[in-house]
PDB file of N, CA and C in Angstrom:
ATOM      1  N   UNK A   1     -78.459  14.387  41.621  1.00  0.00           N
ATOM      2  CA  UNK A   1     -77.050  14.624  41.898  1.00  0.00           C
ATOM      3  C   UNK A   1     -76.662  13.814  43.138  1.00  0.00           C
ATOM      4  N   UNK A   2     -75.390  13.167  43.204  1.00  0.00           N
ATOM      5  CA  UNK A   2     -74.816  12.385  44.463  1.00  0.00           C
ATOM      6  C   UNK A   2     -74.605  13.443  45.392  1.00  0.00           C
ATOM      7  N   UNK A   3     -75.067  13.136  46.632  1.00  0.00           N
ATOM      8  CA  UNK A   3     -74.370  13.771  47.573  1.00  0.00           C
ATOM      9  C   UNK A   3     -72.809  14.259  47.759  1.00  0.00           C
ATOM     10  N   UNK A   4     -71.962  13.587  47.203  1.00  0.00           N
ATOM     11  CA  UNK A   4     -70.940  14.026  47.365  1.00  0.00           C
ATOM     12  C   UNK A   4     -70.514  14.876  46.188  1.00  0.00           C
ATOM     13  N   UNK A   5     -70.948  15.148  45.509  1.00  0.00           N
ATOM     14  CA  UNK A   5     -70.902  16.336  44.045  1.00  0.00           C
ATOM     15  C   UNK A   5     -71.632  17.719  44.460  1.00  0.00           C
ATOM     16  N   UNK A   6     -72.438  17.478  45.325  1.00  0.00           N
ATOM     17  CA  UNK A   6     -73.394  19.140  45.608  1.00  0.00           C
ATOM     18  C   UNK A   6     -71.987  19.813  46.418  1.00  0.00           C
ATOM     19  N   UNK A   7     -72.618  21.062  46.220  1.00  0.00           N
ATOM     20  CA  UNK A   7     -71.447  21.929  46.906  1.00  0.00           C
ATOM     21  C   UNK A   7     -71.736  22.649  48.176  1.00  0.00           C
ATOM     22  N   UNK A   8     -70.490  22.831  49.092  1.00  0.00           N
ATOM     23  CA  UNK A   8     -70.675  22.918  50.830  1.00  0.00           C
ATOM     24  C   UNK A   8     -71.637  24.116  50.268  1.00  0.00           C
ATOM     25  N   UNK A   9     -72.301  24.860  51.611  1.00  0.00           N
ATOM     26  CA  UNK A   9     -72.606  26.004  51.836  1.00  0.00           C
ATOM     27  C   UNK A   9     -72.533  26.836  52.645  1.00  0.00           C
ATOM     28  N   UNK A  10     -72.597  28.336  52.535  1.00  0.00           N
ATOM     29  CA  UNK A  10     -71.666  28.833  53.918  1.00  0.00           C
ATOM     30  C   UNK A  10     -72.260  28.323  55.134  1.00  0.00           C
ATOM     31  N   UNK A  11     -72.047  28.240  56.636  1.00  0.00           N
ATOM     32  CA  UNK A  11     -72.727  27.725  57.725  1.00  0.00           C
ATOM     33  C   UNK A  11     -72.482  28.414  58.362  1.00  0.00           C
ATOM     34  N   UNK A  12     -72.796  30.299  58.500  1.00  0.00           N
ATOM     35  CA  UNK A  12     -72.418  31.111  60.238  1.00  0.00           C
ATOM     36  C   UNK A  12     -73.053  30.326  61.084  1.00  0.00           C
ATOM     37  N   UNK A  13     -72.677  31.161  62.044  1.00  0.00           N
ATOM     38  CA  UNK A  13     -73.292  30.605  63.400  1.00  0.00           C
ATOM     39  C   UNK A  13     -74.826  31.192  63.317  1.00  0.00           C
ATOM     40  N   UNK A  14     -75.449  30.771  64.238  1.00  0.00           N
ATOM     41  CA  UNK A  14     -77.039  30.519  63.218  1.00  0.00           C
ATOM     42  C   UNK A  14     -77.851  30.134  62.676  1.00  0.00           C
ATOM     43  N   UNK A  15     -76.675  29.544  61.833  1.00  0.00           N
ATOM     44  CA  UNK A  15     -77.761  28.441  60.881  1.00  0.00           C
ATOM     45  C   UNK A  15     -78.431  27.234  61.265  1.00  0.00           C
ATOM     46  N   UNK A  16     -79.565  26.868  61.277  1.00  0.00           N
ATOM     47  CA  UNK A  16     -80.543  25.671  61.687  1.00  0.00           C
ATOM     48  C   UNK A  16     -79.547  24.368  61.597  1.00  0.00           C
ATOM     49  N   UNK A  17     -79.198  23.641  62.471  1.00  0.00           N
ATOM     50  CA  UNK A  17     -78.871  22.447  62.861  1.00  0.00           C
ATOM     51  C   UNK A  17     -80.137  21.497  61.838  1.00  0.00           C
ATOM     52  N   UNK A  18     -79.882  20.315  61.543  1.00  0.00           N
ATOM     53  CA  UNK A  18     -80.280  19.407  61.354  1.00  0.00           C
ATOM     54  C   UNK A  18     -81.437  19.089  62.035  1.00  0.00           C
ATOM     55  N   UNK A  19     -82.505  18.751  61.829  1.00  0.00           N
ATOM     56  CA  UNK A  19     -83.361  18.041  62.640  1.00  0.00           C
ATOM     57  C   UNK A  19     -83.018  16.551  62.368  1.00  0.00           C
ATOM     58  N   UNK A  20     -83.738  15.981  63.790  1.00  0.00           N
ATOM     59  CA  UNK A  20     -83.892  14.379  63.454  1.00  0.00           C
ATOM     60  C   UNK A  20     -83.841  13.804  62.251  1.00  0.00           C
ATOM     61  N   UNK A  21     -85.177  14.796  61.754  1.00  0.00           N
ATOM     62  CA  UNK A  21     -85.909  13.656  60.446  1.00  0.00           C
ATOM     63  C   UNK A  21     -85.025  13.888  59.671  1.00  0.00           C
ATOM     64  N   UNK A  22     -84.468  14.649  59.494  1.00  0.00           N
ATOM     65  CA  UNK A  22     -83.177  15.120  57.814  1.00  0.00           C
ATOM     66  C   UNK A  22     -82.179  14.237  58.670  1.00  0.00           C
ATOM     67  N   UNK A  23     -81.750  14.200  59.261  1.00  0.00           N
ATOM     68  CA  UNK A  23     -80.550  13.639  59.712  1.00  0.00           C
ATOM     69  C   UNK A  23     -81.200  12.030  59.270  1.00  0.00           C
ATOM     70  N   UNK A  24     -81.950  11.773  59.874  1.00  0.00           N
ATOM     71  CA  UNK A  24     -82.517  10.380  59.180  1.00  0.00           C
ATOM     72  C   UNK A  24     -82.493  10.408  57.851  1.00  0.00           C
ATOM     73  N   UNK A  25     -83.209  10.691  56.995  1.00  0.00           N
ATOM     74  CA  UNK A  25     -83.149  11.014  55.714  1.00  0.00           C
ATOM     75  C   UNK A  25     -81.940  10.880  55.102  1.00  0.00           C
ATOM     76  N   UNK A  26     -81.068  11.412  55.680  1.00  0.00           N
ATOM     77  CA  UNK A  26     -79.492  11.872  54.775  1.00  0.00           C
ATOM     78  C   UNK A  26     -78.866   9.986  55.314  1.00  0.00           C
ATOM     79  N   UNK A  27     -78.563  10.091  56.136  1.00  0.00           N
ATOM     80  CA  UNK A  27     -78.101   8.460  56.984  1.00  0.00           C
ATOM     81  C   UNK A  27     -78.709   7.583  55.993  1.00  0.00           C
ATOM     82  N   UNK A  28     -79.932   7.649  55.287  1.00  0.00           N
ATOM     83  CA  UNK A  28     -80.645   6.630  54.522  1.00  0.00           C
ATOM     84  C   UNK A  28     -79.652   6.574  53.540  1.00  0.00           C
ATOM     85  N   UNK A  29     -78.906   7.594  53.106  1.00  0.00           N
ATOM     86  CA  UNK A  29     -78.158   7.717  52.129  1.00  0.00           C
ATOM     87  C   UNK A  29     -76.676   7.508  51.917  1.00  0.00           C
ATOM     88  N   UNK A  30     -75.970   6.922  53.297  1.00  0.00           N
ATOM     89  CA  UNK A  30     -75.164   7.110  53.826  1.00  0.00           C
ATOM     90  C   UNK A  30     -74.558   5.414  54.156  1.00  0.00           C
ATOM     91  N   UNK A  31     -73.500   5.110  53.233  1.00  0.00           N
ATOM     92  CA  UNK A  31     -73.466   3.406  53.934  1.00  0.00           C
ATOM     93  C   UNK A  31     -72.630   3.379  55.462  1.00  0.00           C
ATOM     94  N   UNK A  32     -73.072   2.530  55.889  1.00  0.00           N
ATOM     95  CA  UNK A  32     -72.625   2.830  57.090  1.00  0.00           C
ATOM     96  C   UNK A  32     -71.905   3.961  58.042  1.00  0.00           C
ATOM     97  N   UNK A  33     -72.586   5.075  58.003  1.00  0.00           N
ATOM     98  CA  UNK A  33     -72.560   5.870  58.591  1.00  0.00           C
ATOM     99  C   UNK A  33     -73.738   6.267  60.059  1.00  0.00           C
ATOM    100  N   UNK A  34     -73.607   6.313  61.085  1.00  0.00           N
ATOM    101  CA  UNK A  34     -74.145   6.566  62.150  1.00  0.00           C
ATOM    102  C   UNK A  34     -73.707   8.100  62.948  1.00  0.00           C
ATOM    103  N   UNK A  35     -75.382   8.325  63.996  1.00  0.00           N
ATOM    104  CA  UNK A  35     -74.815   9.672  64.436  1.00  0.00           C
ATOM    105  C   UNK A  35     -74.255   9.217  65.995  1.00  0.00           C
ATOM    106  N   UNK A  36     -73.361  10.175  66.140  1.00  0.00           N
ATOM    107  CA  UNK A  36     -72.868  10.018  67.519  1.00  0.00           C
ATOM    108  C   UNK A  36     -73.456  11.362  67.979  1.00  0.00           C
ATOM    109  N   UNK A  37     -73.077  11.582  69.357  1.00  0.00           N
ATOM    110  CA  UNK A  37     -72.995  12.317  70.417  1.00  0.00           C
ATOM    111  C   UNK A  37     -72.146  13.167  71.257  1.00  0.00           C
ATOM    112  N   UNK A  38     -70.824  14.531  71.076  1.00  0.00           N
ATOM    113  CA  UNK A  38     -69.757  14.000  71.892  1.00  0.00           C
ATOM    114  C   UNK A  38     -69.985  15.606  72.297  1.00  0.00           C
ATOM    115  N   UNK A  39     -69.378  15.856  73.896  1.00  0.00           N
ATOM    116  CA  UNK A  39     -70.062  16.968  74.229  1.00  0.00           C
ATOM    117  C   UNK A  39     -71.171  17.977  74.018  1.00  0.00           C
ATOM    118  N   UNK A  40     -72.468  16.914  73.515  1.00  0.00           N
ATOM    119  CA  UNK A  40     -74.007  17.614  73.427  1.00  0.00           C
ATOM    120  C   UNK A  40     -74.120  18.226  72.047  1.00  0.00           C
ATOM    121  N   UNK A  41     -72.946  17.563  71.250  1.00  0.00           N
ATOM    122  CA  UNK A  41     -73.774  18.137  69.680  1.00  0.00           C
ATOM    123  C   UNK A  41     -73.430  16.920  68.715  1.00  0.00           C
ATOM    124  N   UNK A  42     -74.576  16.765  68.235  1.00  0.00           N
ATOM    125  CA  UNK A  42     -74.633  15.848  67.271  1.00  0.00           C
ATOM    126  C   UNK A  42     -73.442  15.572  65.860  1.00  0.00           C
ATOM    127  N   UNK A  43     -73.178  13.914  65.465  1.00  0.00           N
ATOM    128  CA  UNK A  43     -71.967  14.134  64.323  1.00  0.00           C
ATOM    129  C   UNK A  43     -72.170  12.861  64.125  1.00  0.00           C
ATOM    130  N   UNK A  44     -71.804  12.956  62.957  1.00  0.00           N
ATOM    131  CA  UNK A  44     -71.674  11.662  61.830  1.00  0.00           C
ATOM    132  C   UNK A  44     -70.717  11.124  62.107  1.00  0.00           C
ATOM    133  N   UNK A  45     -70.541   9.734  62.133  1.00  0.00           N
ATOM    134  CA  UNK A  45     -69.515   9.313  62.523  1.00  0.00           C
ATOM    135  C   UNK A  45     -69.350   7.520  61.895  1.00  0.00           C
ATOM    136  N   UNK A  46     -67.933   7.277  61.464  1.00  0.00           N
ATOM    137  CA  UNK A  46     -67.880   5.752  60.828  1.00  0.00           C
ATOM    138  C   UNK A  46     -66.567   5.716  60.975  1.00  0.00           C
ATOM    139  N   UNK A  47     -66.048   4.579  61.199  1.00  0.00           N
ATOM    140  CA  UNK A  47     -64.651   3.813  61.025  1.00  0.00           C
ATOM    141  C   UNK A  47     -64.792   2.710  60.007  1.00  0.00           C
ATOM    142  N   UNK A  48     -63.706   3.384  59.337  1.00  0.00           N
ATOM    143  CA  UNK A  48     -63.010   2.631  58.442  1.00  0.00           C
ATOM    144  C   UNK A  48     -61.514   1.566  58.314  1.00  0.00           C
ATOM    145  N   UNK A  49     -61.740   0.536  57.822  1.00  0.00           N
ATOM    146  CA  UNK A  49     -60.856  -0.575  57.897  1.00  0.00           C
ATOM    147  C   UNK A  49     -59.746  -0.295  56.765  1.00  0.00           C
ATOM    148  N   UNK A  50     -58.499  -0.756  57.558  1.00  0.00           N
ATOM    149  CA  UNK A  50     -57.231  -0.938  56.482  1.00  0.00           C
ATOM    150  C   UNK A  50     -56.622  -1.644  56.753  1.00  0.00           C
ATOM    151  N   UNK A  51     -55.627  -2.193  56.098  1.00  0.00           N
ATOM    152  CA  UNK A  51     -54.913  -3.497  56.450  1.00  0.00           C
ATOM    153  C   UNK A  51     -53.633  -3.407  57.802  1.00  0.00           C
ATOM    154  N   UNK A  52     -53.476  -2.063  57.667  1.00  0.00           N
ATOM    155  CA  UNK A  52     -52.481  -1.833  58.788  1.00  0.00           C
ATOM    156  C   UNK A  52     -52.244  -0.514  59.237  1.00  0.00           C
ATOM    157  N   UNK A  53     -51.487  -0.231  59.753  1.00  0.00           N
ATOM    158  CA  UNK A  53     -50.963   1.478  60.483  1.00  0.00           C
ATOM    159  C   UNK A  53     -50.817   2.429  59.224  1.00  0.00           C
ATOM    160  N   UNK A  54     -50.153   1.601  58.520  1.00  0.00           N
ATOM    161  CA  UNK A  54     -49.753   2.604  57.544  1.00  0.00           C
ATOM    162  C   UNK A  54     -50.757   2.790  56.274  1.00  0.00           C
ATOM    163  N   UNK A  55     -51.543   2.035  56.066  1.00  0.00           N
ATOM    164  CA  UNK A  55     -52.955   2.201  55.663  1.00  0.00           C
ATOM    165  C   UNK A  55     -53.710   3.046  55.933  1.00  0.00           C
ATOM    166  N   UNK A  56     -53.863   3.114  57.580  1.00  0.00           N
ATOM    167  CA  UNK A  56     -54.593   4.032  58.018  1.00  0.00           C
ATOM    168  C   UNK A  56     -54.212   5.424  58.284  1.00  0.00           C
ATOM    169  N   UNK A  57     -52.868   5.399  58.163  1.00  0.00           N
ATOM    170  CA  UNK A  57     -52.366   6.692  58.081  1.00  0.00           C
ATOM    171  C   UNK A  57     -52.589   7.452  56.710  1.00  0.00           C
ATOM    172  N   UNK A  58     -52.510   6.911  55.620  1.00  0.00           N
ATOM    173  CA  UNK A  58     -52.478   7.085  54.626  1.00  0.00           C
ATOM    174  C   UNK A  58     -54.038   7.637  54.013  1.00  0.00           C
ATOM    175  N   UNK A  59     -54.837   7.164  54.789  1.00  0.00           N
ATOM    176  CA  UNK A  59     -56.155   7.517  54.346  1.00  0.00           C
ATOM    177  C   UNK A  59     -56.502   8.533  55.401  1.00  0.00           C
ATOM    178  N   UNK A  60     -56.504   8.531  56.715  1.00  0.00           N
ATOM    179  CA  UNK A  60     -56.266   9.932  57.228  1.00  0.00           C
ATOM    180  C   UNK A  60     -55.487  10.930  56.378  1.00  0.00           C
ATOM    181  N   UNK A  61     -54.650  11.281  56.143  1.00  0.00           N
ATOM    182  CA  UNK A  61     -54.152  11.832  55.162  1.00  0.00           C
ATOM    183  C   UNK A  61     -54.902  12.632  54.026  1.00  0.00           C
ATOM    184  N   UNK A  62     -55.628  11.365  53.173  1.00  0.00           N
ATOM    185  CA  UNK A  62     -55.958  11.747  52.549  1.00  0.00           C
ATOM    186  C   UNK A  62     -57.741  12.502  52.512  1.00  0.00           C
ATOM    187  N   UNK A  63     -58.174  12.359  53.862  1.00  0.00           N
ATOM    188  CA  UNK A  63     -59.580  12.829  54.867  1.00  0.00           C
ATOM    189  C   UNK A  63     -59.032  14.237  54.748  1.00  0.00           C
ATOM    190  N   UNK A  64     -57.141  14.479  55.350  1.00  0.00           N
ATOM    191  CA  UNK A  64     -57.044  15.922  55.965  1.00  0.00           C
ATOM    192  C   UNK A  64     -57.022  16.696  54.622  1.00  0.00           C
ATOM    193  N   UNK A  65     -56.274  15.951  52.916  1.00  0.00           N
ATOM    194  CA  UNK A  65     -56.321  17.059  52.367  1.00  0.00           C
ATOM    195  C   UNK A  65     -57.905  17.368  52.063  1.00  0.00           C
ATOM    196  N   UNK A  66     -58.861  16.510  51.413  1.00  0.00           N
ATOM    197  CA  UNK A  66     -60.274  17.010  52.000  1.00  0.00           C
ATOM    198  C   UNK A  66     -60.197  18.109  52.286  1.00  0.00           C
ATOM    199  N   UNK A  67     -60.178  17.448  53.728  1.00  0.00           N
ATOM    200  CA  UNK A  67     -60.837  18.715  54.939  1.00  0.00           C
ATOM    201  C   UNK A  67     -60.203  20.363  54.498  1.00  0.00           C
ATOM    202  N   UNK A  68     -59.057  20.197  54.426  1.00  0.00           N
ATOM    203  CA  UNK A  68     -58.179  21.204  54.024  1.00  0.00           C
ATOM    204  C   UNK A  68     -58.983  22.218  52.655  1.00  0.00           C
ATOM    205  N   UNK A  69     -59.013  21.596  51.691  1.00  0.00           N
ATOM    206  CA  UNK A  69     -59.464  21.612  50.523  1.00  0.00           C
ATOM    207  C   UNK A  69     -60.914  22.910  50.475  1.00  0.00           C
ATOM    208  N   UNK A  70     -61.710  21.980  51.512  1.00  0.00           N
ATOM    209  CA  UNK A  70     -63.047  22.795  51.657  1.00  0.00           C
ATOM    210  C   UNK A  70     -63.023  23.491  52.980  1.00  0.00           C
ATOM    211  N   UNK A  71     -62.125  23.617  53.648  1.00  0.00           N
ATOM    212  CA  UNK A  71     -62.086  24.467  54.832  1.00  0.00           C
ATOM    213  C   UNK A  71     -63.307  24.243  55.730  1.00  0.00           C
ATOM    214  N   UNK A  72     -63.371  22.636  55.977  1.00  0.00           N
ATOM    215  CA  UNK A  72     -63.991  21.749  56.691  1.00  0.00           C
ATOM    216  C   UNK A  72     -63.764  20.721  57.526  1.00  0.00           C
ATOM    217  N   UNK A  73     -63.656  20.812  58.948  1.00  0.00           N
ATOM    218  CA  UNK A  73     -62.448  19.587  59.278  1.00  0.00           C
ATOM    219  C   UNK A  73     -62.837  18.413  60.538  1.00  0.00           C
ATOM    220  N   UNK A  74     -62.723  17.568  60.289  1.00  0.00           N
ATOM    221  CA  UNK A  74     -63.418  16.184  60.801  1.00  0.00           C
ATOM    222  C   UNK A  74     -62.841  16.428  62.415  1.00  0.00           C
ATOM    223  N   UNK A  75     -62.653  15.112  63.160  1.00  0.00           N
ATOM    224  CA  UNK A  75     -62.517  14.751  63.916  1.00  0.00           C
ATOM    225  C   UNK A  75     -61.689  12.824  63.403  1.00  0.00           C
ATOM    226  N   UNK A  76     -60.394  12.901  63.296  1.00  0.00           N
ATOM    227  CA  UNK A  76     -60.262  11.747  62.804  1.00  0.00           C
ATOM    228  C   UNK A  76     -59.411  10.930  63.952  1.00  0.00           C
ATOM    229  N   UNK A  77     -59.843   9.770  64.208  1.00  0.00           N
ATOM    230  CA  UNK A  77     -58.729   8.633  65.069  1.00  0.00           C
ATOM    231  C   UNK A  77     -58.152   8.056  64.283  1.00  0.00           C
ATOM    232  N   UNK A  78     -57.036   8.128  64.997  1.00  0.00           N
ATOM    233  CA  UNK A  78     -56.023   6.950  63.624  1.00  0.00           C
ATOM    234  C   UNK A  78     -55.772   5.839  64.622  1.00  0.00           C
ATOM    235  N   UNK A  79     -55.555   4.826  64.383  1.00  0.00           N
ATOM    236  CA  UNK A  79     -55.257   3.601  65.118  1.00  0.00           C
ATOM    237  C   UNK A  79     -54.416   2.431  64.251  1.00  0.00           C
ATOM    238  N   UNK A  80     -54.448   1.413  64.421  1.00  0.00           N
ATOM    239  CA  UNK A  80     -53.401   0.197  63.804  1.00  0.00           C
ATOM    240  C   UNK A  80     -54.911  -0.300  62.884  1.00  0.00           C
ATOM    241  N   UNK A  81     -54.924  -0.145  61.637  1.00  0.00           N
ATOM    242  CA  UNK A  81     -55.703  -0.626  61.299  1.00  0.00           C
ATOM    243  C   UNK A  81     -57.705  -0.043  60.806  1.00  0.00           C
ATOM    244  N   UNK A  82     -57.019   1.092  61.321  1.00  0.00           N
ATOM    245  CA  UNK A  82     -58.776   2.202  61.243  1.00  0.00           C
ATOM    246  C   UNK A  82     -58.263   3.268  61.550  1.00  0.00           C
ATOM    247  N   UNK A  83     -59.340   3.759  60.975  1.00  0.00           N
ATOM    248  CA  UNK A  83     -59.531   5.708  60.947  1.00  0.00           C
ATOM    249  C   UNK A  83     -60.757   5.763  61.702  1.00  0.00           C
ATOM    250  N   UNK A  84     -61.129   6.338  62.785  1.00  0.00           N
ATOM    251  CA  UNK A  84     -62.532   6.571  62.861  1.00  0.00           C
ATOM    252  C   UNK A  84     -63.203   8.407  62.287  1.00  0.00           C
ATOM    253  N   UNK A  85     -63.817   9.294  61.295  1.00  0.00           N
ATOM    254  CA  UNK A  85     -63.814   9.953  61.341  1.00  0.00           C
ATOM    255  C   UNK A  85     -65.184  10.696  61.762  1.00  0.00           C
ATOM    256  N   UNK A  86     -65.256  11.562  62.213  1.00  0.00           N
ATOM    257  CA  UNK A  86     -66.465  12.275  63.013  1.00  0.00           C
ATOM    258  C   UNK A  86     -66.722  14.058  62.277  1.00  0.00           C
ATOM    259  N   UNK A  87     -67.601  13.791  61.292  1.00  0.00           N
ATOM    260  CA  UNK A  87     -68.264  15.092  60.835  1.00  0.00           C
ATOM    261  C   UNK A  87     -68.951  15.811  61.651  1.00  0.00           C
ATOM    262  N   UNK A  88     -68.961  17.299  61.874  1.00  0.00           N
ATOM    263  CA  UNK A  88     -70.327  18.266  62.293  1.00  0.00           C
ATOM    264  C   UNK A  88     -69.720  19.367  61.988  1.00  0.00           C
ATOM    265  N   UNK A  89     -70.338  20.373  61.994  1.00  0.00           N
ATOM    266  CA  UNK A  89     -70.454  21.900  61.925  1.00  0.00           C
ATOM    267  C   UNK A  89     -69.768  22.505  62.949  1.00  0.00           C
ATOM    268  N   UNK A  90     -68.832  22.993  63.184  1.00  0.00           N
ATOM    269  CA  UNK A  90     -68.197  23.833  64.439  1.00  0.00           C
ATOM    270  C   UNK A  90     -69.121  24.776  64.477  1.00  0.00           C
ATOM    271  N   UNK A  91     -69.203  25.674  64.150  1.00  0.00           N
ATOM    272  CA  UNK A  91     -69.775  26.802  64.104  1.00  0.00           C
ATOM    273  C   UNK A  91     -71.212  26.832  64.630  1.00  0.00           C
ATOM    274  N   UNK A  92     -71.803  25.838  64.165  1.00  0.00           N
ATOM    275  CA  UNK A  92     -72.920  25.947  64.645  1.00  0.00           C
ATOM    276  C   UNK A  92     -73.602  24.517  65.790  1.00  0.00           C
ATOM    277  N   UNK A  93     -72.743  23.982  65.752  1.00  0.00           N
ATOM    278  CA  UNK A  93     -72.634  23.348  67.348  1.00  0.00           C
ATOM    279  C   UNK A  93     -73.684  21.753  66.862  1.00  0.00           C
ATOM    280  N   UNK A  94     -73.353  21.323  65.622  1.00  0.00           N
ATOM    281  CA  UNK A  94     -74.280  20.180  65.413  1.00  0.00           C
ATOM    282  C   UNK A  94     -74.211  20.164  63.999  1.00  0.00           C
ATOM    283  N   UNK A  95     -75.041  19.102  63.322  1.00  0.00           N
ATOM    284  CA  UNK A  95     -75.117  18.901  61.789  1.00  0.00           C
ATOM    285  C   UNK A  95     -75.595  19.467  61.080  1.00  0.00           C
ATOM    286  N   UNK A  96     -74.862  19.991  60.269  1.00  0.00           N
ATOM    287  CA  UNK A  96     -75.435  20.307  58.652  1.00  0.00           C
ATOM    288  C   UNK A  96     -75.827  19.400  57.834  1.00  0.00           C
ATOM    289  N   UNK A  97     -76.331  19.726  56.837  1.00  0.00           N
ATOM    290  CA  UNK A  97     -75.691  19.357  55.264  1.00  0.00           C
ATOM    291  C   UNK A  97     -74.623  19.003  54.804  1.00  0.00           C
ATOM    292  N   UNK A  98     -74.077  20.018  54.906  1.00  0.00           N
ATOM    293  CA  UNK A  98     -71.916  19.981  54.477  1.00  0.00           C
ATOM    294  C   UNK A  98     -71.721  18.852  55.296  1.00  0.00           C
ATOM    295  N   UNK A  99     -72.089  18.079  56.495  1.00  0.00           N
ATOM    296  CA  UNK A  99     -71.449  17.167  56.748  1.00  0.00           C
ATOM    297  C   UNK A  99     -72.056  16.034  56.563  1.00  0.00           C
ATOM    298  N   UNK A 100     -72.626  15.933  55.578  1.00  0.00           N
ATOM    299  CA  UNK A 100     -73.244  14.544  55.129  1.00  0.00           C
ATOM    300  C   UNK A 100     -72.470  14.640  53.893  1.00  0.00           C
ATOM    301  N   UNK A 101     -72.340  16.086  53.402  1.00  0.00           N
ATOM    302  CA  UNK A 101     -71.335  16.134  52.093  1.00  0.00           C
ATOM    303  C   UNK A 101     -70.275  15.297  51.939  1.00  0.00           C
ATOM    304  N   UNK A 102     -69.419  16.270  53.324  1.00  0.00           N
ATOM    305  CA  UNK A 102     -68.544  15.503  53.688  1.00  0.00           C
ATOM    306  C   UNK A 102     -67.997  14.134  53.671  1.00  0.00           C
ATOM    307  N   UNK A 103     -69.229  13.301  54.623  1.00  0.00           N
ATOM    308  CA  UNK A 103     -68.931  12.306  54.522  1.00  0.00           C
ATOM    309  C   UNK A 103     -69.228  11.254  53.176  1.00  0.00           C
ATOM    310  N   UNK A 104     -69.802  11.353  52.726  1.00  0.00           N
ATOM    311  CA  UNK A 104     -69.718  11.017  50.752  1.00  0.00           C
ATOM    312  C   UNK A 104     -68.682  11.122  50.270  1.00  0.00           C
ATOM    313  N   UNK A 105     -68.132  12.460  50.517  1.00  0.00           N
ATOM    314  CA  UNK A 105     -66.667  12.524  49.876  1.00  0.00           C
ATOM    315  C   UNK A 105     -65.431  11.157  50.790  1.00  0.00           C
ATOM    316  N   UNK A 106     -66.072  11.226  52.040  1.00  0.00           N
ATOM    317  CA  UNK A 106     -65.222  10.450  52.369  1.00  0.00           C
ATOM    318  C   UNK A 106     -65.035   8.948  52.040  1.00  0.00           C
ATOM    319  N   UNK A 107     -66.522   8.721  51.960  1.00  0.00           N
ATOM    320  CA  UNK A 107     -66.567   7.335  51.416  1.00  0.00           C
ATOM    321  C   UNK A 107     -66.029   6.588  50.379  1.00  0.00           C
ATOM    322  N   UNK A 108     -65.577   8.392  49.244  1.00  0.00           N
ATOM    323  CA  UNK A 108     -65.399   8.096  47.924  1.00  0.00           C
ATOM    324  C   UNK A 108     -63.988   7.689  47.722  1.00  0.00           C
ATOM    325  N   UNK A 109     -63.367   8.474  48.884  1.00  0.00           N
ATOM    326  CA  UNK A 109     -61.672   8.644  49.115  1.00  0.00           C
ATOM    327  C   UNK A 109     -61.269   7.351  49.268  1.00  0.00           C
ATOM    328  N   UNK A 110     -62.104   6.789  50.384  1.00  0.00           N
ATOM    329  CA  UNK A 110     -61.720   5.250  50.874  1.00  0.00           C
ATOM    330  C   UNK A 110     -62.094   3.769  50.309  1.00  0.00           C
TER     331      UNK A 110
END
């Protein structure tokens, strides 16, 4: 099954963060996708190219109904020309699963 077809799963607070090696693992799977860092918890993170503002608005957009959708919600920059969006787990303060989901779905959108 593609990553972006499996389905989220619940994530209380609690639940095991990602290790390295899965986080590696999943990234193998992942086109250009990289992890960032941003106040001490780990997240997926990629910018994406469009031809202009309104491009990139438009595909933000279509990230938020996503996010909306699965009651999952990024971290997105919009700029002249790119989206940058940034997956992780609120709840549990770092990466899941669901946000490798995530970002599959996102790849698929764009």
């Amino acid at each position: 099954m593609d990553l972006k077809d499996e389905v989220l799963k619940p994530c209380p607070k609690g639940t095991p963060i990602l290790t390295p090696e899965e986080q590696q693992a999943l990234l193998a799977t992942m086109t250009d996708w990289s992890v960032t860092q941003q106040d001490g918890e780990d997240q997926f993170i990629k910018t994406f190219r469009t031809k202009d503002f309104a491009g990139a608005l438009a595909l933000a957009n279509r990230i938020g109904e996503l996010a909306e959708a699965e009651d999952h919600h990024p971290t997105l920059e919009v700029s002249w020309g790119k989206v940058t969006v940034r997956w992780w787990t609120h709840a549990i303060g770092g990466l899941h699963r669901n946000d490798a989901i995530m970002a599959a779905r996102t790849d698929a959108l764009a």
